[in-house]
PDB file of N, CA and C in Angstrom:
ATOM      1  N   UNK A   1     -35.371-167.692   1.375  1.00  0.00           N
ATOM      2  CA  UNK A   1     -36.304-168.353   2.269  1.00  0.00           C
ATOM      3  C   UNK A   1     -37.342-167.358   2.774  1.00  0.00           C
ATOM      4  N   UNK A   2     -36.958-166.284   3.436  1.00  0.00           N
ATOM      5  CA  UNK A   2     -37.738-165.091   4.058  1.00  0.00           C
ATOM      6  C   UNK A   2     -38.692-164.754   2.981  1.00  0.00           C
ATOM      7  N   UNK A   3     -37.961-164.098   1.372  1.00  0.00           N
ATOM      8  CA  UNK A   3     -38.459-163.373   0.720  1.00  0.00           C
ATOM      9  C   UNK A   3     -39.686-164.441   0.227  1.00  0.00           C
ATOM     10  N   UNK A   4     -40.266-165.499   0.669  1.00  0.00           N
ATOM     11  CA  UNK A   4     -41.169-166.338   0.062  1.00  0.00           C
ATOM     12  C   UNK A   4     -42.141-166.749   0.830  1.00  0.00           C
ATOM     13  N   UNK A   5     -42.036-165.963   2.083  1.00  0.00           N
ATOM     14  CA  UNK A   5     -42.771-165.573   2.975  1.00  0.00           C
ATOM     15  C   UNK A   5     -42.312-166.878   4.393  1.00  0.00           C
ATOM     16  N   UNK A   6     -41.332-167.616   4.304  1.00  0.00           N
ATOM     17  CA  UNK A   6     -40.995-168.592   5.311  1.00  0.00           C
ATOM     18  C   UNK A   6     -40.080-167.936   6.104  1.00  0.00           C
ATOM     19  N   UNK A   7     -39.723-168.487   7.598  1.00  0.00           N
ATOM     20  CA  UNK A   7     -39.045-167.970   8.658  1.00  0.00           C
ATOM     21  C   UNK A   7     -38.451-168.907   9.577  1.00  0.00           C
ATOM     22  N   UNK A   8     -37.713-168.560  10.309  1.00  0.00           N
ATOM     23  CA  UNK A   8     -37.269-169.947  11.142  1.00  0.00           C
ATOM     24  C   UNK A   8     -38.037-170.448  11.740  1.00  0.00           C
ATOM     25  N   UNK A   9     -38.996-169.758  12.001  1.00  0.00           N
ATOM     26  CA  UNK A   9     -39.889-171.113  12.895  1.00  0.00           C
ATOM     27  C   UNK A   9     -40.716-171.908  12.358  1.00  0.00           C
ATOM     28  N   UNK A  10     -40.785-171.685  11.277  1.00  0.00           N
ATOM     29  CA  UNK A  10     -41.090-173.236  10.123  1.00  0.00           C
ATOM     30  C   UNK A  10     -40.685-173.994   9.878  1.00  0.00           C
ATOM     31  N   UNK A  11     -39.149-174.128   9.959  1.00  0.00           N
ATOM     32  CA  UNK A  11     -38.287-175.068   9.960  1.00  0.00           C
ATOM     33  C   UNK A  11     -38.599-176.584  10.910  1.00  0.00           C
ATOM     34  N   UNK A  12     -38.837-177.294  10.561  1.00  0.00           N
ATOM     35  CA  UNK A  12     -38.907-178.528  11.291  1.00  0.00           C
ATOM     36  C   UNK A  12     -37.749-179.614  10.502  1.00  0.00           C
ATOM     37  N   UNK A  13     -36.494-179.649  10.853  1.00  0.00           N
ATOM     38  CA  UNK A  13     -35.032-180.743  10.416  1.00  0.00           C
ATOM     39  C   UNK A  13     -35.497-181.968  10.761  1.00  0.00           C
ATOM     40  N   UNK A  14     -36.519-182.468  11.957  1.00  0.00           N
ATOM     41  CA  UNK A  14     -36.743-183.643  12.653  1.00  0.00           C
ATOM     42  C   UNK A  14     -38.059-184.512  12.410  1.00  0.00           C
ATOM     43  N   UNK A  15     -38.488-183.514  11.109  1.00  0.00           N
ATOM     44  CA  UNK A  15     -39.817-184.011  11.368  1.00  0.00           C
ATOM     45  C   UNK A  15     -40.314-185.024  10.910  1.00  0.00           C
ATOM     46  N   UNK A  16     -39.087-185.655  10.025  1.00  0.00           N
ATOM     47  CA  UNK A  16     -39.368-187.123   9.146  1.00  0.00           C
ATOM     48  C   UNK A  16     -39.288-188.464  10.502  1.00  0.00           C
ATOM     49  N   UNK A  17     -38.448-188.203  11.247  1.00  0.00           N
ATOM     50  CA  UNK A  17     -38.011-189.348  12.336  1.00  0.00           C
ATOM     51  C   UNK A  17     -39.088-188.684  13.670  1.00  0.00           C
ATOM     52  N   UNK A  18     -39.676-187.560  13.888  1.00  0.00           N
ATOM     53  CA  UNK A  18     -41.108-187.170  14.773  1.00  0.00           C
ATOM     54  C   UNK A  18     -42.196-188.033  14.055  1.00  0.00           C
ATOM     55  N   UNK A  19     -42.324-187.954  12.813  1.00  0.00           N
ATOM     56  CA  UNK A  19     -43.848-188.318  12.326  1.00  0.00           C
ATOM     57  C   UNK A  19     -43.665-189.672  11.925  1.00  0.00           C
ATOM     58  N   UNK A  20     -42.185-190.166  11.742  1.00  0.00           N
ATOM     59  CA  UNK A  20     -42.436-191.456  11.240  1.00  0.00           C
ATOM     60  C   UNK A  20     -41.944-192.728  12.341  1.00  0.00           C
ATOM     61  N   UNK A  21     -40.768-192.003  13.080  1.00  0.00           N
ATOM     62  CA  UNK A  21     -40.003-192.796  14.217  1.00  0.00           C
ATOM     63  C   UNK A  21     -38.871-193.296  13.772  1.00  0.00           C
ATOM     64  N   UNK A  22     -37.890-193.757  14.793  1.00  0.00           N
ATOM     65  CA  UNK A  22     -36.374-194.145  13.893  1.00  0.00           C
ATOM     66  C   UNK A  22     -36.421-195.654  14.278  1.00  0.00           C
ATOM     67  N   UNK A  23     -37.131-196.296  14.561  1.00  0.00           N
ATOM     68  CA  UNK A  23     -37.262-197.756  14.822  1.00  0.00           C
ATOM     69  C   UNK A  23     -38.223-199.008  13.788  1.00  0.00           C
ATOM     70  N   UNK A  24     -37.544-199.655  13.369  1.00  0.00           N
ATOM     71  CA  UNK A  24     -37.953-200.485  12.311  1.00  0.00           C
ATOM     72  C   UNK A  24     -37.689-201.884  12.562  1.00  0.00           C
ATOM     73  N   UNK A  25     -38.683-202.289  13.261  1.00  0.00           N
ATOM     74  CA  UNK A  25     -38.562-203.601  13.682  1.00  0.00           C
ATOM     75  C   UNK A  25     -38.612-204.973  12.713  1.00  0.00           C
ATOM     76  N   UNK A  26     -39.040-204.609  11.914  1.00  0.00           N
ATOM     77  CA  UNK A  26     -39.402-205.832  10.298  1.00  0.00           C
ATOM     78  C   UNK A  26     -38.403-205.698   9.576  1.00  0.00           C
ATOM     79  N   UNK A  27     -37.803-204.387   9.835  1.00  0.00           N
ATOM     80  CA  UNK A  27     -36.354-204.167   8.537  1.00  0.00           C
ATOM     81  C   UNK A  27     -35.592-204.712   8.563  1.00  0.00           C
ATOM     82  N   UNK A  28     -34.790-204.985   7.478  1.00  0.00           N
ATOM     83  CA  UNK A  28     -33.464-205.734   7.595  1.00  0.00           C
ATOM     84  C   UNK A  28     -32.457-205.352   6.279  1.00  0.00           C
ATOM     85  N   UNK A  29     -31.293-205.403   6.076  1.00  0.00           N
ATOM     86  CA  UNK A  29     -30.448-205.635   5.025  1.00  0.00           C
ATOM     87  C   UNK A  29     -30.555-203.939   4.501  1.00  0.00           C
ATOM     88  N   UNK A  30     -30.436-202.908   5.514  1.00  0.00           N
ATOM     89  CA  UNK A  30     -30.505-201.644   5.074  1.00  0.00           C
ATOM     90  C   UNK A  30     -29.267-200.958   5.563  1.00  0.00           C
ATOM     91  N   UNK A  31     -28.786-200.025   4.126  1.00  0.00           N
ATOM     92  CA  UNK A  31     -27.886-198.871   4.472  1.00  0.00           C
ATOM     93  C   UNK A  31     -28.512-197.664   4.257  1.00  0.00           C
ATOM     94  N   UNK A  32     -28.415-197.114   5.228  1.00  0.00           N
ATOM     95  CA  UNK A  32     -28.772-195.462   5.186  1.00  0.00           C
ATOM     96  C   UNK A  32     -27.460-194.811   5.004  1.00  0.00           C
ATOM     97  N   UNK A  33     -27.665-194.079   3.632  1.00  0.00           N
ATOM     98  CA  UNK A  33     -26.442-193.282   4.109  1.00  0.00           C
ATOM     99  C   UNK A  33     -26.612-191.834   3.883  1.00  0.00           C
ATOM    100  N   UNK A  34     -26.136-191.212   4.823  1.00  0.00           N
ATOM    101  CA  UNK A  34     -26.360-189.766   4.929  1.00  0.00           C
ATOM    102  C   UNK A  34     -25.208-189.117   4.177  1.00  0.00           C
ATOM    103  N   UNK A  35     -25.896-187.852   3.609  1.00  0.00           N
ATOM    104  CA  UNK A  35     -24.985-186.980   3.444  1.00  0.00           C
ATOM    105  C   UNK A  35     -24.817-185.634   3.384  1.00  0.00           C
ATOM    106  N   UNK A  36     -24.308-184.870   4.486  1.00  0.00           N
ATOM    107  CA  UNK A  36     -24.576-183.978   5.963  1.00  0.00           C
ATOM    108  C   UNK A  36     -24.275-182.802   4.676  1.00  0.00           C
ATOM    109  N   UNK A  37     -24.087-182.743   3.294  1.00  0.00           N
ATOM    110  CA  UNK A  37     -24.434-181.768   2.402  1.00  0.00           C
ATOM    111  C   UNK A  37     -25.945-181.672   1.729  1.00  0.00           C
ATOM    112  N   UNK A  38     -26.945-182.714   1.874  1.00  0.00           N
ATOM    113  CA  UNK A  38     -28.056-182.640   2.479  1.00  0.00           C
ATOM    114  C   UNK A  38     -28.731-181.876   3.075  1.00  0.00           C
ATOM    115  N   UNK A  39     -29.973-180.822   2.451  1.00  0.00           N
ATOM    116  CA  UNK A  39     -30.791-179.644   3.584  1.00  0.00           C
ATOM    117  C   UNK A  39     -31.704-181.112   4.114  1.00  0.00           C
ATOM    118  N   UNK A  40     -31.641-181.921   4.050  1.00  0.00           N
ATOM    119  CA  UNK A  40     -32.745-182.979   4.469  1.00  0.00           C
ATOM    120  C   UNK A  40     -32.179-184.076   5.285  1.00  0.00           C
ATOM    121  N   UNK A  41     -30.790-184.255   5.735  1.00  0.00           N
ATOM    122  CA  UNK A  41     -30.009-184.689   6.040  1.00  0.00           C
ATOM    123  C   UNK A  41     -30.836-185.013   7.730  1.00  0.00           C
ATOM    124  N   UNK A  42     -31.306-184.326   8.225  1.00  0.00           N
ATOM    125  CA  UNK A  42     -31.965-183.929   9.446  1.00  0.00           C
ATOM    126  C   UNK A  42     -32.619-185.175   9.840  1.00  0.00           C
ATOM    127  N   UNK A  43     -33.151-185.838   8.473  1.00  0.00           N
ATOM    128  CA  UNK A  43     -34.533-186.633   8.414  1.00  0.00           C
ATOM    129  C   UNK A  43     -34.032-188.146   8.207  1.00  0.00           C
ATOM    130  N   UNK A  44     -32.480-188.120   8.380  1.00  0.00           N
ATOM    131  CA  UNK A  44     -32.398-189.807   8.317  1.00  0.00           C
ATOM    132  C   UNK A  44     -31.990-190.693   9.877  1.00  0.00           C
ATOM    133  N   UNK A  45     -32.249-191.719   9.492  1.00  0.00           N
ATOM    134  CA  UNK A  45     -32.294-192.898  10.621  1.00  0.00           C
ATOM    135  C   UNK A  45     -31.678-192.480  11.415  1.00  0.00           C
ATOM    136  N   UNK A  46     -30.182-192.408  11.421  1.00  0.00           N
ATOM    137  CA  UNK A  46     -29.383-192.239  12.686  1.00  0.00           C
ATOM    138  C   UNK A  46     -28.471-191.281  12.000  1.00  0.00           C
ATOM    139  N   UNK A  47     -28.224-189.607  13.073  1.00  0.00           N
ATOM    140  CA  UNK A  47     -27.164-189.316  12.033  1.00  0.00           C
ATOM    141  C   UNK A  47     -25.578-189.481  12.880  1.00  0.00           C
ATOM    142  N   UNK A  48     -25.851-190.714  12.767  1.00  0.00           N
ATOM    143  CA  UNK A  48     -24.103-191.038  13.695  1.00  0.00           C
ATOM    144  C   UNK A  48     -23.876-192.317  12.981  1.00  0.00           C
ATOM    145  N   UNK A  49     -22.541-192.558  12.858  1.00  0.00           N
ATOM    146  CA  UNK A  49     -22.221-193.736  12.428  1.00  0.00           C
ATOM    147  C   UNK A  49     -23.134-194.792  13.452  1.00  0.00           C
ATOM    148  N   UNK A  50     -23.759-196.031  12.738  1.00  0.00           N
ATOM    149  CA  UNK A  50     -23.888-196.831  13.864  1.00  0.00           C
ATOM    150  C   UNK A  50     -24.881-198.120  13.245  1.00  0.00           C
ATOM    151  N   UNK A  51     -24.905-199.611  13.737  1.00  0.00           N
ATOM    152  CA  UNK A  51     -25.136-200.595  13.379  1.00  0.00           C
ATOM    153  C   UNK A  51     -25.964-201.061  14.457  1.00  0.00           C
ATOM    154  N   UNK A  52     -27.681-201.196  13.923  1.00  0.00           N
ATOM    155  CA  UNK A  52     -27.993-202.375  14.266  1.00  0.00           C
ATOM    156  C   UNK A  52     -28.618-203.508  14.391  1.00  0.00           C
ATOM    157  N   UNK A  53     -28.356-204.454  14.435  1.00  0.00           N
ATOM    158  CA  UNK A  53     -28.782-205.683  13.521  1.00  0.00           C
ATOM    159  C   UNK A  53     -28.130-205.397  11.872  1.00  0.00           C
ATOM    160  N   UNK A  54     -28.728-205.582  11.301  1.00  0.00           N
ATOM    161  CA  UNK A  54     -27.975-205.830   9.813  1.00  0.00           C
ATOM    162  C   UNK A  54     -28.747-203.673   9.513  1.00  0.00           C
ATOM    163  N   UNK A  55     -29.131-203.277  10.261  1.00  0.00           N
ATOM    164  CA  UNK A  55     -29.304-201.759   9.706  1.00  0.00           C
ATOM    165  C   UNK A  55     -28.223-201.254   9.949  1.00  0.00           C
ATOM    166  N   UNK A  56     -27.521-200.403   9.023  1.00  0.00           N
ATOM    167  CA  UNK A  56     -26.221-199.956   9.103  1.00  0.00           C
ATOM    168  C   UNK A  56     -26.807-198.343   8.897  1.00  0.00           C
ATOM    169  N   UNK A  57     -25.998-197.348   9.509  1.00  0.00           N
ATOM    170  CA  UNK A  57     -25.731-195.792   9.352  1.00  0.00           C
ATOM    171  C   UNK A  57     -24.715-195.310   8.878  1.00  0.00           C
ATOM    172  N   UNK A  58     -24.542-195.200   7.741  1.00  0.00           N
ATOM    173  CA  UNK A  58     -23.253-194.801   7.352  1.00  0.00           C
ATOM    174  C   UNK A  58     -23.146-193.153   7.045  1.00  0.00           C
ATOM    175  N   UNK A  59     -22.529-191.891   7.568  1.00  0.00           N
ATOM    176  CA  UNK A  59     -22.535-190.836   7.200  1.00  0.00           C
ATOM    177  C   UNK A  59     -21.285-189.972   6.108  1.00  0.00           C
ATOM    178  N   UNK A  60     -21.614-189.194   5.234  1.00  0.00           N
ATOM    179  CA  UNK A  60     -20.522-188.941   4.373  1.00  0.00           C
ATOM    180  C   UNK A  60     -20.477-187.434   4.984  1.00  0.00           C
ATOM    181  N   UNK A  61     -19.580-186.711   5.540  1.00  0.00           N
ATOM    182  CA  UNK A  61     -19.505-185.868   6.042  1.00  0.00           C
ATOM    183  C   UNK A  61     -19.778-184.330   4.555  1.00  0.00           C
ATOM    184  N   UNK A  62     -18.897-184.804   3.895  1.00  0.00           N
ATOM    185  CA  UNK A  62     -18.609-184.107   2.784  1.00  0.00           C
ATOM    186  C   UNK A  62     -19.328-184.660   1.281  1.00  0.00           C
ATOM    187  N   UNK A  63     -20.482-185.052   1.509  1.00  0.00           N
ATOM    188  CA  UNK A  63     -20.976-185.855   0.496  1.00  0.00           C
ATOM    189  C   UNK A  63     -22.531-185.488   0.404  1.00  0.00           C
ATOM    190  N   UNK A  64     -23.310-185.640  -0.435  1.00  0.00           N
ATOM    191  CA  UNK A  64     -24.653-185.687  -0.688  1.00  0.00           C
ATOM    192  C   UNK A  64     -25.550-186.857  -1.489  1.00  0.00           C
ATOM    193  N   UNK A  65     -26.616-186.317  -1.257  1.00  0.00           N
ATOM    194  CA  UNK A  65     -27.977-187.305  -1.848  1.00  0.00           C
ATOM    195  C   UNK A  65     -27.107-187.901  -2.653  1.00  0.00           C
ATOM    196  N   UNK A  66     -26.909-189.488  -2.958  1.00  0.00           N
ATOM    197  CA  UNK A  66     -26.974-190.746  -3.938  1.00  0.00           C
ATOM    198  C   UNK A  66     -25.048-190.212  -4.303  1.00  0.00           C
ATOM    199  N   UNK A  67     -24.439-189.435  -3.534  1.00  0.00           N
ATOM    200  CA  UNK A  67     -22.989-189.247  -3.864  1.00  0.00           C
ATOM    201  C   UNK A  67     -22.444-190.581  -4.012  1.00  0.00           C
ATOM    202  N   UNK A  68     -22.603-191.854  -3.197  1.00  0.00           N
ATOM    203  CA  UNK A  68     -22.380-192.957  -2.890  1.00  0.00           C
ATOM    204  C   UNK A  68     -22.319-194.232  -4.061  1.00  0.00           C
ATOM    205  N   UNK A  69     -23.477-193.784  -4.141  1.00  0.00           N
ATOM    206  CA  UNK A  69     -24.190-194.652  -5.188  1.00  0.00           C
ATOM    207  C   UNK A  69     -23.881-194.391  -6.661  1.00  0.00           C
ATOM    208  N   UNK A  70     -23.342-193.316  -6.853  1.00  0.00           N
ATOM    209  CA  UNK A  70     -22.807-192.431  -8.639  1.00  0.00           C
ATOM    210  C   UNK A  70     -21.328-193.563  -8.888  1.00  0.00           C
ATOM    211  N   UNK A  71     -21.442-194.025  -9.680  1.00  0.00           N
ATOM    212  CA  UNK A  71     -19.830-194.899 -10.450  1.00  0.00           C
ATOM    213  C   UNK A  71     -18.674-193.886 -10.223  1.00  0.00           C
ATOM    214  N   UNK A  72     -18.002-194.284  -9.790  1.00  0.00           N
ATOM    215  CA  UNK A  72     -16.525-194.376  -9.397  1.00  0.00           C
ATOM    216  C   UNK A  72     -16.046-193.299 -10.422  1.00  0.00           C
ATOM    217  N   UNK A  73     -15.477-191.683  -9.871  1.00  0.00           N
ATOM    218  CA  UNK A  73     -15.120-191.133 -10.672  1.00  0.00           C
ATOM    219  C   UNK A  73     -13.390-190.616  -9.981  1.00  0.00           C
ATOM    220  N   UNK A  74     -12.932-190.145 -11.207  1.00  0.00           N
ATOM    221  CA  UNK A  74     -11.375-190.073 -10.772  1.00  0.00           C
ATOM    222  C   UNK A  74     -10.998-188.874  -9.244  1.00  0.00           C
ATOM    223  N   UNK A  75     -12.255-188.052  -9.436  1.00  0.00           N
ATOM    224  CA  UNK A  75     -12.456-186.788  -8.557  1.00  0.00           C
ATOM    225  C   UNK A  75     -12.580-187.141  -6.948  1.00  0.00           C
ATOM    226  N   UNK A  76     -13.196-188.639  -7.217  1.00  0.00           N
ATOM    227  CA  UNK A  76     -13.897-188.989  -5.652  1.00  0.00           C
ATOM    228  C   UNK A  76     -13.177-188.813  -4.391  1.00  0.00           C
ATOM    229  N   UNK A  77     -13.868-188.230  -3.280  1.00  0.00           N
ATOM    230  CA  UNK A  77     -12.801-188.152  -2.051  1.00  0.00           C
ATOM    231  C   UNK A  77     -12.652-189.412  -1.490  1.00  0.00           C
ATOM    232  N   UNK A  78     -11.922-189.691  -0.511  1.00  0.00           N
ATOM    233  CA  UNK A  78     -11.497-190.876   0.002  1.00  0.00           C
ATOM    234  C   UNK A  78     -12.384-191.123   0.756  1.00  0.00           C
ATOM    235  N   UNK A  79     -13.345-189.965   1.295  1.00  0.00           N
ATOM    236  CA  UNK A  79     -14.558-190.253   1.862  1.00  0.00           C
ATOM    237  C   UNK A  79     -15.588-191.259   2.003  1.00  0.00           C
ATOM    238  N   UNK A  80     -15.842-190.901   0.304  1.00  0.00           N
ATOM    239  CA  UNK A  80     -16.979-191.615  -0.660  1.00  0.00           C
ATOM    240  C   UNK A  80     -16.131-193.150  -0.738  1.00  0.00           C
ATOM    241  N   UNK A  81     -15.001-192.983  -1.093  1.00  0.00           N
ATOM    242  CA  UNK A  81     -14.249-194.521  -1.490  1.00  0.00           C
ATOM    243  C   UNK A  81     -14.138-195.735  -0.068  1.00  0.00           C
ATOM    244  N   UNK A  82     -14.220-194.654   0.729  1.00  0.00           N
ATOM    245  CA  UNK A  82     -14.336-195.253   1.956  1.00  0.00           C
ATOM    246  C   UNK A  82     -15.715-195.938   2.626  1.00  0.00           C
ATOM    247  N   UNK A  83     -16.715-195.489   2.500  1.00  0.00           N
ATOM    248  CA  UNK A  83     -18.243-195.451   2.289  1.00  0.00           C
ATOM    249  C   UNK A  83     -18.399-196.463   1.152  1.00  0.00           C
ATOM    250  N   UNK A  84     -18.221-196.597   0.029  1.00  0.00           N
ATOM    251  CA  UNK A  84     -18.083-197.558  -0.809  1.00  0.00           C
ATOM    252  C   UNK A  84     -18.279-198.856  -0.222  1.00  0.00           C
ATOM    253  N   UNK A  85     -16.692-198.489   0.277  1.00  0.00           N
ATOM    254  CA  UNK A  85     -16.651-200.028   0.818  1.00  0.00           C
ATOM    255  C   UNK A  85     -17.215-200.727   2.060  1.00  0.00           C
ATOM    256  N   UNK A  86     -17.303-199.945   2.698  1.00  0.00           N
ATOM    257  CA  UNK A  86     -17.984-200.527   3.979  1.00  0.00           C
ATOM    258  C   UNK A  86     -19.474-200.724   3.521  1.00  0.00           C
ATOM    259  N   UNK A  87     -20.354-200.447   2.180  1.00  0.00           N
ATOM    260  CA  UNK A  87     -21.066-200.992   1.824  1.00  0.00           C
ATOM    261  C   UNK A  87     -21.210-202.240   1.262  1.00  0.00           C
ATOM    262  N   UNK A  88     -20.219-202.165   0.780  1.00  0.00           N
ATOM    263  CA  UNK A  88     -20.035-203.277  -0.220  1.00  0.00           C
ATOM    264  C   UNK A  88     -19.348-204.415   1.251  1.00  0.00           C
ATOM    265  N   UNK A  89     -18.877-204.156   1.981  1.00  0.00           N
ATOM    266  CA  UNK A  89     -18.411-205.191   3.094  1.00  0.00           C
ATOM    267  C   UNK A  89     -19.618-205.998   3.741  1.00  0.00           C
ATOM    268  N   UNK A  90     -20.661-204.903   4.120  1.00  0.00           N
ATOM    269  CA  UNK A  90     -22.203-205.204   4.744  1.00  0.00           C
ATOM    270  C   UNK A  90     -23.013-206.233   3.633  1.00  0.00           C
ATOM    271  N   UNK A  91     -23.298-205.657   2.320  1.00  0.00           N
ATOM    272  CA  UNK A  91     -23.539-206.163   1.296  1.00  0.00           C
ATOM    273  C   UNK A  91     -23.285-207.497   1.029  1.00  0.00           C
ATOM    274  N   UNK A  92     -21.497-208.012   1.370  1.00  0.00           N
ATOM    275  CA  UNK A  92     -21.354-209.274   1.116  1.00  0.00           C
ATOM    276  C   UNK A  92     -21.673-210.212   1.822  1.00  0.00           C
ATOM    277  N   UNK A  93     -21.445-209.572   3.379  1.00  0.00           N
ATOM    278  CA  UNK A  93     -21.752-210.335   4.477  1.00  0.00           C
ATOM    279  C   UNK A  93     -23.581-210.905   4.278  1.00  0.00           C
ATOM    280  N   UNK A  94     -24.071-209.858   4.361  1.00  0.00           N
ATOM    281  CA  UNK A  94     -25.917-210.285   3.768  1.00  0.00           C
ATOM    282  C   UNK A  94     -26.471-211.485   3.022  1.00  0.00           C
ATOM    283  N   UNK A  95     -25.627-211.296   1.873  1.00  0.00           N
ATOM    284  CA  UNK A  95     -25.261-212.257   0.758  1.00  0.00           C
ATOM    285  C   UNK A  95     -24.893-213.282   1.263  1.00  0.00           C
ATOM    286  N   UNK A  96     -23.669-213.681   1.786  1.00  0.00           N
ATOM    287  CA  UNK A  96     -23.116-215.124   2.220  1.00  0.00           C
ATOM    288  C   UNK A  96     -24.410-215.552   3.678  1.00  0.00           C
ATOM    289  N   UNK A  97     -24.866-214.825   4.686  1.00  0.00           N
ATOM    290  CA  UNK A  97     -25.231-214.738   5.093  1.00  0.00           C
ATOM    291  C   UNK A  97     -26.800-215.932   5.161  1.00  0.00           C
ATOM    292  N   UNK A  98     -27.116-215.115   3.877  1.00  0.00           N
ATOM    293  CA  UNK A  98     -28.379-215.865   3.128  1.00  0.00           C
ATOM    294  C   UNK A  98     -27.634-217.072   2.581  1.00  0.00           C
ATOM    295  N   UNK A  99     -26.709-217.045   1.854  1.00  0.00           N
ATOM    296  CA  UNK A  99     -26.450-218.323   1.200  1.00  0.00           C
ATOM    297  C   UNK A  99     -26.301-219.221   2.136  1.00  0.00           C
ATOM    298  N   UNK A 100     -25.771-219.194   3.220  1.00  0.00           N
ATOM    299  CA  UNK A 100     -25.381-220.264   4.233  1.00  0.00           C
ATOM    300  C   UNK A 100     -26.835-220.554   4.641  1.00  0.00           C
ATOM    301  N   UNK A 101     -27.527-219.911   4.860  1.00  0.00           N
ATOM    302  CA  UNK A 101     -29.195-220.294   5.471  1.00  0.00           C
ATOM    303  C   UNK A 101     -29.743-221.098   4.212  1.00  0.00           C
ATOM    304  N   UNK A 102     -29.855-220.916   3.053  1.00  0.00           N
ATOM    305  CA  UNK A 102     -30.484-221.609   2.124  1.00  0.00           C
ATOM    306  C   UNK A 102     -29.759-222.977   2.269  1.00  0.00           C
ATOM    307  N   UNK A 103     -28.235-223.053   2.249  1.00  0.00           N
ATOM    308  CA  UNK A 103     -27.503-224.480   2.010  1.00  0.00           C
ATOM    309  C   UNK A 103     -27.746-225.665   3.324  1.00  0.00           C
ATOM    310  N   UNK A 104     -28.146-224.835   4.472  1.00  0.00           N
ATOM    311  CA  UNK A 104     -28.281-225.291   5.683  1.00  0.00           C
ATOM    312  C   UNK A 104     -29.911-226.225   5.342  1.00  0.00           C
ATOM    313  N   UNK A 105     -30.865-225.786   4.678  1.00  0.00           N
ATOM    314  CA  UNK A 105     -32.376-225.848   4.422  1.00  0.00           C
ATOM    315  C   UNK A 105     -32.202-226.936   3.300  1.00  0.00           C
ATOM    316  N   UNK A 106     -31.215-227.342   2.581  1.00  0.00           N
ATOM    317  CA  UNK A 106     -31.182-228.510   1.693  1.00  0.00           C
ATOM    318  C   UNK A 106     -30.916-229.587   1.714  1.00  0.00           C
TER     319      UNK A 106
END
């Protein structure tokens, strides 16, 4: 980092949620999921578990960029398997969610 002429006080971890804000009022049907092995980790929505409205925060302590999202390998921690599912739980709910609103509209 130094030898490339950068220093700590260049560092800005916050500066995606400073310049952009952590509030998304139009959004909906979103998982963020962090993963605190991430140098960019700094820059997502919430870094705490936490729900709201249908925006979910999900954090992988021991996990990184798209760890989540990679097919199911025999190696995976219980972490990731765990994270999985509580996506896939949010996911379904969304789904039925909508379906009941469309069947209600017919």
């Amino acid at each position: 980092f130094q030898k490339v002429g950068f220093d700590r006080s260049m560092l800005r971890p916050h500066w995606a949620s400073q310049i952009y804000g952590t509030a998304f009022p139009s959004a909906s049907n979103i998982v963020f999921s962090n993963g605190f092995l991430d140098p960019w980790s700094g820059g997502g929505w919430s870094l705490k578990p936490k729900v709201e409205g249908s925006l979910v925060s999900i954090i992988l302590k021991q996990g990184a960029h798209h760890y989540d999202l990679r097919g199911a390998h025999p190696d995976d921690t219980e972490e990731v398997k765990e994270v999985r599912r509580q996506e896939k739980t949010h996911i379904k709910k969304w789904i039925e969610k909508a379906r009941l609103s469309r069947s209600h509209r017919i």
